[in-house]
C-alpha atoms as a PDB file:
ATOM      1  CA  UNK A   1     -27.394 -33.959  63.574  1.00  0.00           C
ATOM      2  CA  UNK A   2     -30.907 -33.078  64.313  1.00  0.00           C
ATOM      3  CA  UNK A   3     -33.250 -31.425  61.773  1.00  0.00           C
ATOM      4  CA  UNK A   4     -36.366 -30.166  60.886  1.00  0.00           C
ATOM      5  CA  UNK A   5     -37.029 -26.295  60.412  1.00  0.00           C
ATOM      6  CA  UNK A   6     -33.445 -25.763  61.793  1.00  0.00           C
ATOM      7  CA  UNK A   7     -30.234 -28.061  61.897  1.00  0.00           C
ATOM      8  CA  UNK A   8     -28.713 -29.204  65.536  1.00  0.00           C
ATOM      9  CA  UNK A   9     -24.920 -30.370  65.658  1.00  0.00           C
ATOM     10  CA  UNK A  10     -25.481 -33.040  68.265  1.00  0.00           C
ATOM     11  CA  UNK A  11     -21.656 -34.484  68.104  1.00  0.00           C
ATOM     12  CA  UNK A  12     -19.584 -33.210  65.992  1.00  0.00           C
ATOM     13  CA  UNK A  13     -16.883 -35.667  63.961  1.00  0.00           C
ATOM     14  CA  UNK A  14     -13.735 -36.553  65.520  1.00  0.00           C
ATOM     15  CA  UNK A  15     -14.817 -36.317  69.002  1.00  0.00           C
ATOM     16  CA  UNK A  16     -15.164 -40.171  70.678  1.00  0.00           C
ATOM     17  CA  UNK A  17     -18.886 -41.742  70.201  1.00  0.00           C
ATOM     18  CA  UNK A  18     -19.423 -42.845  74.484  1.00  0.00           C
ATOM     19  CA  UNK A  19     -22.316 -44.646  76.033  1.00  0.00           C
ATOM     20  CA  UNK A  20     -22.761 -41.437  77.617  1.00  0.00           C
ATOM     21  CA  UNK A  21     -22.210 -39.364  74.612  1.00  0.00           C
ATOM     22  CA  UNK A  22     -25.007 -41.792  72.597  1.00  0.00           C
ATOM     23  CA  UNK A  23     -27.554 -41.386  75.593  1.00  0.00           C
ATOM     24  CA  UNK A  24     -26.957 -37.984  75.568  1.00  0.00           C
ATOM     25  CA  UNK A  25     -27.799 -37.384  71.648  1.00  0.00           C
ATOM     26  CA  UNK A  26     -30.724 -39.476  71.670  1.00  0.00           C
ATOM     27  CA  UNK A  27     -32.717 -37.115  74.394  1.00  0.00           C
ATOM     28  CA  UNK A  28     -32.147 -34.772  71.941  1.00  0.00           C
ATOM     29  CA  UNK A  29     -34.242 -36.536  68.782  1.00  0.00           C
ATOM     30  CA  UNK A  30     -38.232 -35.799  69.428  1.00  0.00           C
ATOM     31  CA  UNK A  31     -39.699 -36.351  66.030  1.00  0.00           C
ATOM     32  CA  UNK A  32     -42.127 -33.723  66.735  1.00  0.00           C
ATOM     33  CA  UNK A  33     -41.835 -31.345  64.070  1.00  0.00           C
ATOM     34  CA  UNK A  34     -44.497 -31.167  61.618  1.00  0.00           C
ATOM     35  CA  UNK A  35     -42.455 -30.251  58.496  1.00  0.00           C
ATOM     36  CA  UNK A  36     -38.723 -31.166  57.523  1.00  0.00           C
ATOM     37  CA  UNK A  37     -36.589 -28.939  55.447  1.00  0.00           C
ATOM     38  CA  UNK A  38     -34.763 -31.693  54.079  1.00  0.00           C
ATOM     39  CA  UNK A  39     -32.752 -30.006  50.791  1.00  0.00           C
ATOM     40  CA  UNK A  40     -31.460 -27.146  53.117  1.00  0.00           C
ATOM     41  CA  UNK A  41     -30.909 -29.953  56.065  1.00  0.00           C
ATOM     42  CA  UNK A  42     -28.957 -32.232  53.693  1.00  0.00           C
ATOM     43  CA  UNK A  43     -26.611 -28.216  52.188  1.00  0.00           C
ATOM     44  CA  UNK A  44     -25.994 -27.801  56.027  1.00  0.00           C
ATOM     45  CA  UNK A  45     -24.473 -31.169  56.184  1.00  0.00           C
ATOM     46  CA  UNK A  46     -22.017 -31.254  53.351  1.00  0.00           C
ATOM     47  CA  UNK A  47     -19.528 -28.810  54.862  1.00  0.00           C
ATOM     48  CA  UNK A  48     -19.161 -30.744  57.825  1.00  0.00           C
ATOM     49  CA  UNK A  49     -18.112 -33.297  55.520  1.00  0.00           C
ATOM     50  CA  UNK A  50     -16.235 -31.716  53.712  1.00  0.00           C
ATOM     51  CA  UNK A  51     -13.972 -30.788  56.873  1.00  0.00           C
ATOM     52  CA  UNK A  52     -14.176 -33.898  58.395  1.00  0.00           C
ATOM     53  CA  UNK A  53     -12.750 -34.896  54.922  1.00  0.00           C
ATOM     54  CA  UNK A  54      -9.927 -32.697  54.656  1.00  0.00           C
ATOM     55  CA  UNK A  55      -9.040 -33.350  58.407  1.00  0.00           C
ATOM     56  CA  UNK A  56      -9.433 -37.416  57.389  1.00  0.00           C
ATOM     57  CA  UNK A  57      -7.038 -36.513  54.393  1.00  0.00           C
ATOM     58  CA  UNK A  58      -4.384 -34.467  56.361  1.00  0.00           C
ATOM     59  CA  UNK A  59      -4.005 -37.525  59.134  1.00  0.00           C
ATOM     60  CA  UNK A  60      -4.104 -39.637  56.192  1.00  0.00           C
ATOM     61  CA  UNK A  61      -2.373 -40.620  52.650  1.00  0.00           C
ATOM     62  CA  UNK A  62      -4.758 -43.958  51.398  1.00  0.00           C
ATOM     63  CA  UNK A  63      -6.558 -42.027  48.993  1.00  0.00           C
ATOM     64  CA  UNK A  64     -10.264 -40.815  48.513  1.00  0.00           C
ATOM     65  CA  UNK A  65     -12.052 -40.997  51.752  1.00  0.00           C
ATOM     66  CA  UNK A  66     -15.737 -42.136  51.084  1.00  0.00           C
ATOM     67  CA  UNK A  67     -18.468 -41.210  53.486  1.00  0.00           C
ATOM     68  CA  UNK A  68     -21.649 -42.592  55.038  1.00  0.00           C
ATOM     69  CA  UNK A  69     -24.764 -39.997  55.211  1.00  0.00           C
ATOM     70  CA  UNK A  70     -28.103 -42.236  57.408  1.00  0.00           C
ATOM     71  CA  UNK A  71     -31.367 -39.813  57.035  1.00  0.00           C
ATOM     72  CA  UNK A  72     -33.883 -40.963  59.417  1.00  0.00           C
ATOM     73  CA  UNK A  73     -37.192 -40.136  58.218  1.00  0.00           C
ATOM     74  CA  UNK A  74     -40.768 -40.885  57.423  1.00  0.00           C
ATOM     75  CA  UNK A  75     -39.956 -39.617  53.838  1.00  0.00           C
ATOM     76  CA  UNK A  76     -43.166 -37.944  53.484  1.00  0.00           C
ATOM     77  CA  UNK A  77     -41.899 -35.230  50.634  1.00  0.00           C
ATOM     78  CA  UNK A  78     -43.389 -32.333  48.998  1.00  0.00           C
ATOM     79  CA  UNK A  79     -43.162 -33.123  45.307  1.00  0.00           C
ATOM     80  CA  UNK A  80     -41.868 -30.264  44.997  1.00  0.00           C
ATOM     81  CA  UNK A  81     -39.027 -30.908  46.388  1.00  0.00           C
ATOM     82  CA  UNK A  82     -38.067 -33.944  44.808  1.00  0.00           C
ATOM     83  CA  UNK A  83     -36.218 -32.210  41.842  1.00  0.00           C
ATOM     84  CA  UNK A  84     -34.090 -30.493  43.869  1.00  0.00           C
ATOM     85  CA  UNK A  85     -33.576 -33.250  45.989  1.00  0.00           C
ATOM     86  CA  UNK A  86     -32.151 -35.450  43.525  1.00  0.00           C
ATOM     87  CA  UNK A  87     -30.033 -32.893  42.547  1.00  0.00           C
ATOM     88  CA  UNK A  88     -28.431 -32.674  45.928  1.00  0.00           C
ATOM     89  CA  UNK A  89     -28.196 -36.258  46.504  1.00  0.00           C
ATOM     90  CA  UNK A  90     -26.181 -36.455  42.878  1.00  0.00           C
ATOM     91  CA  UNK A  91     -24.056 -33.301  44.022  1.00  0.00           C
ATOM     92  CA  UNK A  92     -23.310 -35.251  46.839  1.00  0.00           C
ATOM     93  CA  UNK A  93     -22.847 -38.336  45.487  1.00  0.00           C
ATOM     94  CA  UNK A  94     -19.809 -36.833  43.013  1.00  0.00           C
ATOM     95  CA  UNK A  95     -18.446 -35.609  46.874  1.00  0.00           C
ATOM     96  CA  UNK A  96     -18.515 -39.311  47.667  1.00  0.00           C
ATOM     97  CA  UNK A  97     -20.753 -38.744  50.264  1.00  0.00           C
ATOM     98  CA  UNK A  98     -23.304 -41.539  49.922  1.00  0.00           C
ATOM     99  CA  UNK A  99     -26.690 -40.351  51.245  1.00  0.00           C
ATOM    100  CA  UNK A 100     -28.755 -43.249  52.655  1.00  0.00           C
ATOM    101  CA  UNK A 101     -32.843 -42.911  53.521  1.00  0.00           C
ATOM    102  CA  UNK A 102     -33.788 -44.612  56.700  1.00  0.00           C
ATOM    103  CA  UNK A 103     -37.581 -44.579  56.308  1.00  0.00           C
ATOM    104  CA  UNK A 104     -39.713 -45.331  59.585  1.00  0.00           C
ATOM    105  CA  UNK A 105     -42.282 -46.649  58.606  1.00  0.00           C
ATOM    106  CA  UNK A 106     -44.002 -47.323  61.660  1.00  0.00           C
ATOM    107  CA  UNK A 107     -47.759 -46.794  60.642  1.00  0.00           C
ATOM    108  CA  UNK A 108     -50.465 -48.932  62.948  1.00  0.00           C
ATOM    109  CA  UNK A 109     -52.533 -48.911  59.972  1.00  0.00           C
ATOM    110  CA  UNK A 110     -50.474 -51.198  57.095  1.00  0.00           C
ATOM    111  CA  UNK A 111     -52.811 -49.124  54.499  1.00  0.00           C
ATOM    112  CA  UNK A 112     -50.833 -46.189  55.398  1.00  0.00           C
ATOM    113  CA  UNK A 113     -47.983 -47.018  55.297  1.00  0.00           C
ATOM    114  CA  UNK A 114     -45.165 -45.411  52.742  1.00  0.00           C
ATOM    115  CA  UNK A 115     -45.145 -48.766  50.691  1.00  0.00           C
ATOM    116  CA  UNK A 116     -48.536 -48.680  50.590  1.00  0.00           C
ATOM    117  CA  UNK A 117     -48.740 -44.880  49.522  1.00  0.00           C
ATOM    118  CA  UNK A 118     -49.736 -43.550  45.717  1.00  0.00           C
ATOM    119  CA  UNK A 119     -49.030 -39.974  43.928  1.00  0.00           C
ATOM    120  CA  UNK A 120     -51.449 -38.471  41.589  1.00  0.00           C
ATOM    121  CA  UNK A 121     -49.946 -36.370  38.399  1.00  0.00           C
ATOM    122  CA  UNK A 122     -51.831 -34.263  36.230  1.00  0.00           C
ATOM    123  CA  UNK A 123     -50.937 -34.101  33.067  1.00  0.00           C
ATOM    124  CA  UNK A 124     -51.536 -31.029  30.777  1.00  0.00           C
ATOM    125  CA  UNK A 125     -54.140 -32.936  28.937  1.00  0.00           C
ATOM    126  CA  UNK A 126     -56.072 -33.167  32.053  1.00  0.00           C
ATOM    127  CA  UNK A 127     -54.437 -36.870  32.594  1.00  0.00           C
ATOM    128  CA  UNK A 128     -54.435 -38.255  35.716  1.00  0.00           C
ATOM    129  CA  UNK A 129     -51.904 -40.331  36.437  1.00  0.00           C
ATOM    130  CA  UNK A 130     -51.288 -42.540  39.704  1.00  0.00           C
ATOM    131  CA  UNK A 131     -48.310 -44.272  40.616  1.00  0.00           C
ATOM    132  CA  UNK A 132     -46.376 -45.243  43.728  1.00  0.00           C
ATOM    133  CA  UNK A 133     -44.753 -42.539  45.641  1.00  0.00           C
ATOM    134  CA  UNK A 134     -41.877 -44.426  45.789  1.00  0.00           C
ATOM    135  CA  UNK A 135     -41.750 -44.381  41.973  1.00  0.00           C
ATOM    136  CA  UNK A 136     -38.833 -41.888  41.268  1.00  0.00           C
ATOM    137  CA  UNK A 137     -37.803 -40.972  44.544  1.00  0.00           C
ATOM    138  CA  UNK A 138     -35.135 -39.005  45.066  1.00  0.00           C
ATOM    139  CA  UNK A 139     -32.922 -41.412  46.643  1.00  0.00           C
ATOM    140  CA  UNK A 140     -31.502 -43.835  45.291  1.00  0.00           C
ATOM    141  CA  UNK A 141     -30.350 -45.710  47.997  1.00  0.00           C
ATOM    142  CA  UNK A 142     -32.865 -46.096  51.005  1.00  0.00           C
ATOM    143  CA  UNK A 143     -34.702 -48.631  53.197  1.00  0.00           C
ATOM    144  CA  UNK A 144     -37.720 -48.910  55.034  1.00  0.00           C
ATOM    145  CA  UNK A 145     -38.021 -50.186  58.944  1.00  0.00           C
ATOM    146  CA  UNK A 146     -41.765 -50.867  59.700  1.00  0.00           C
ATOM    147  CA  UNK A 147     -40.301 -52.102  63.396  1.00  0.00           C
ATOM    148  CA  UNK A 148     -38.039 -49.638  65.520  1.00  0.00           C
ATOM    149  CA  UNK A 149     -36.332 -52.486  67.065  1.00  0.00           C
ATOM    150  CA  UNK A 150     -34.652 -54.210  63.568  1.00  0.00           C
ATOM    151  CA  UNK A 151     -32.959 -50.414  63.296  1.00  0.00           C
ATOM    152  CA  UNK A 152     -29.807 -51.309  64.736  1.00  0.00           C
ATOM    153  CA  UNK A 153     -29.270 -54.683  62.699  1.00  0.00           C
ATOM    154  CA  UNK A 154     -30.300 -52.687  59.464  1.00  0.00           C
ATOM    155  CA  UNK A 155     -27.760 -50.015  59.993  1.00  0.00           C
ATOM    156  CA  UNK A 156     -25.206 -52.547  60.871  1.00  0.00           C
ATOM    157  CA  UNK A 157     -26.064 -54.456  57.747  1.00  0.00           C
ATOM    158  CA  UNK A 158     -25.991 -51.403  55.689  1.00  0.00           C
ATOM    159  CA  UNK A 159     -22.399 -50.458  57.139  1.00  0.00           C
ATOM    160  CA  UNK A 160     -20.800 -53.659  55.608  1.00  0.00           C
ATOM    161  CA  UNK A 161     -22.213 -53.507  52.543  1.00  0.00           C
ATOM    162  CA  UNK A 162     -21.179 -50.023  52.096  1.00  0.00           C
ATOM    163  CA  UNK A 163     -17.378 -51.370  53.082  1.00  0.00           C
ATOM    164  CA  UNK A 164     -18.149 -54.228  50.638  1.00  0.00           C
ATOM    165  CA  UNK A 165     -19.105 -50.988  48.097  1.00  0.00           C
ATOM    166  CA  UNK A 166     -15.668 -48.914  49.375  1.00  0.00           C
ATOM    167  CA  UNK A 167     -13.581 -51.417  49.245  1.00  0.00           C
ATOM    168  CA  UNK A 168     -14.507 -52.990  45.603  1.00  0.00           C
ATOM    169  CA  UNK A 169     -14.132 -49.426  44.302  1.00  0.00           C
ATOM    170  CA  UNK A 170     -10.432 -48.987  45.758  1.00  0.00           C
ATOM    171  CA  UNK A 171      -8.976 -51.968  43.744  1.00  0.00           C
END
């Protein structure tokens, strides 16, 4: 799926993942929006899970099906969003869909980059308070790629650890 101010089904589940097919999607991802609606992105997603779920469970009798959600993103968030965010994420955690942040980080300048970023708070006593914005983040389970090329060996990485995860919790 493709999102930003509007969500793109760019191949839907149980159709077959070709060379052609994968060429295909990725002329469709630009990265040049300017703002992500990432709460109602991640709401749009969640029935498509759910049906590729229930037609997982009707082919199927092993039990809970657990499911992989990759966000690609610069995770630049509105703090105002973060609240509702982590509410999502938990709502679709207890759908055992586990939501994973893919952060590019792919700054020039290393001062700008996400792991390098702060957030200011003001407290109502006129506090200011500056922290890392990675300091409660909204998800829990993310990773950040400052070089494009390492994506595929991440994600690959990530995929057997969360079959180490699946499998551990089915015994």
């Amino acid at each position: 799926m493709s999102f930003a101010d509007k969500v793109s089904l760019l191949h839907p589940f149980g159709q077959p993942f070709t060379d052609d097919v994968g060429a295909s999607v990725q002329t469709q991802f630009d990265f040049s929006e300017e703002t992500t609606q990432l709460a109602s992105s991640l709401k749009a997603v969640i029935p498509m899970f759910e049906f590729a779920r229930s037609a997982s469970s009707a082919n199927s009798s092993s039990g809970q099906v657990m499911q992989l959600c990759f966000v690609i993103s610069d995770a630049r968030l509105d703090s105002d969003n973060r609240a509702s965010l982590q509410t999502l994420i938990r709502e679709m955690t207890e759908q055992h869909i586990l939501v994973v942040l893919v952060i590019l980080d792919l700054n020039e300048n290393k001062s700008d980059s996400i792991l390098a970023t702060k957030s200011v708070e003001f407290t109502p006593a006129g506090k200011v308070i500056t922290r890392s914005y990675l300091d409660n983040f909204p998800f829990p389970y993310y990773l950040a790629i400052q070089q494009v090329e390492a994506l595929p060996d991440i994600l690959v990485d990530t995929i057997k650890q969360w079959f180490e995860l699946v499998s551990i919790q089915s015994k």
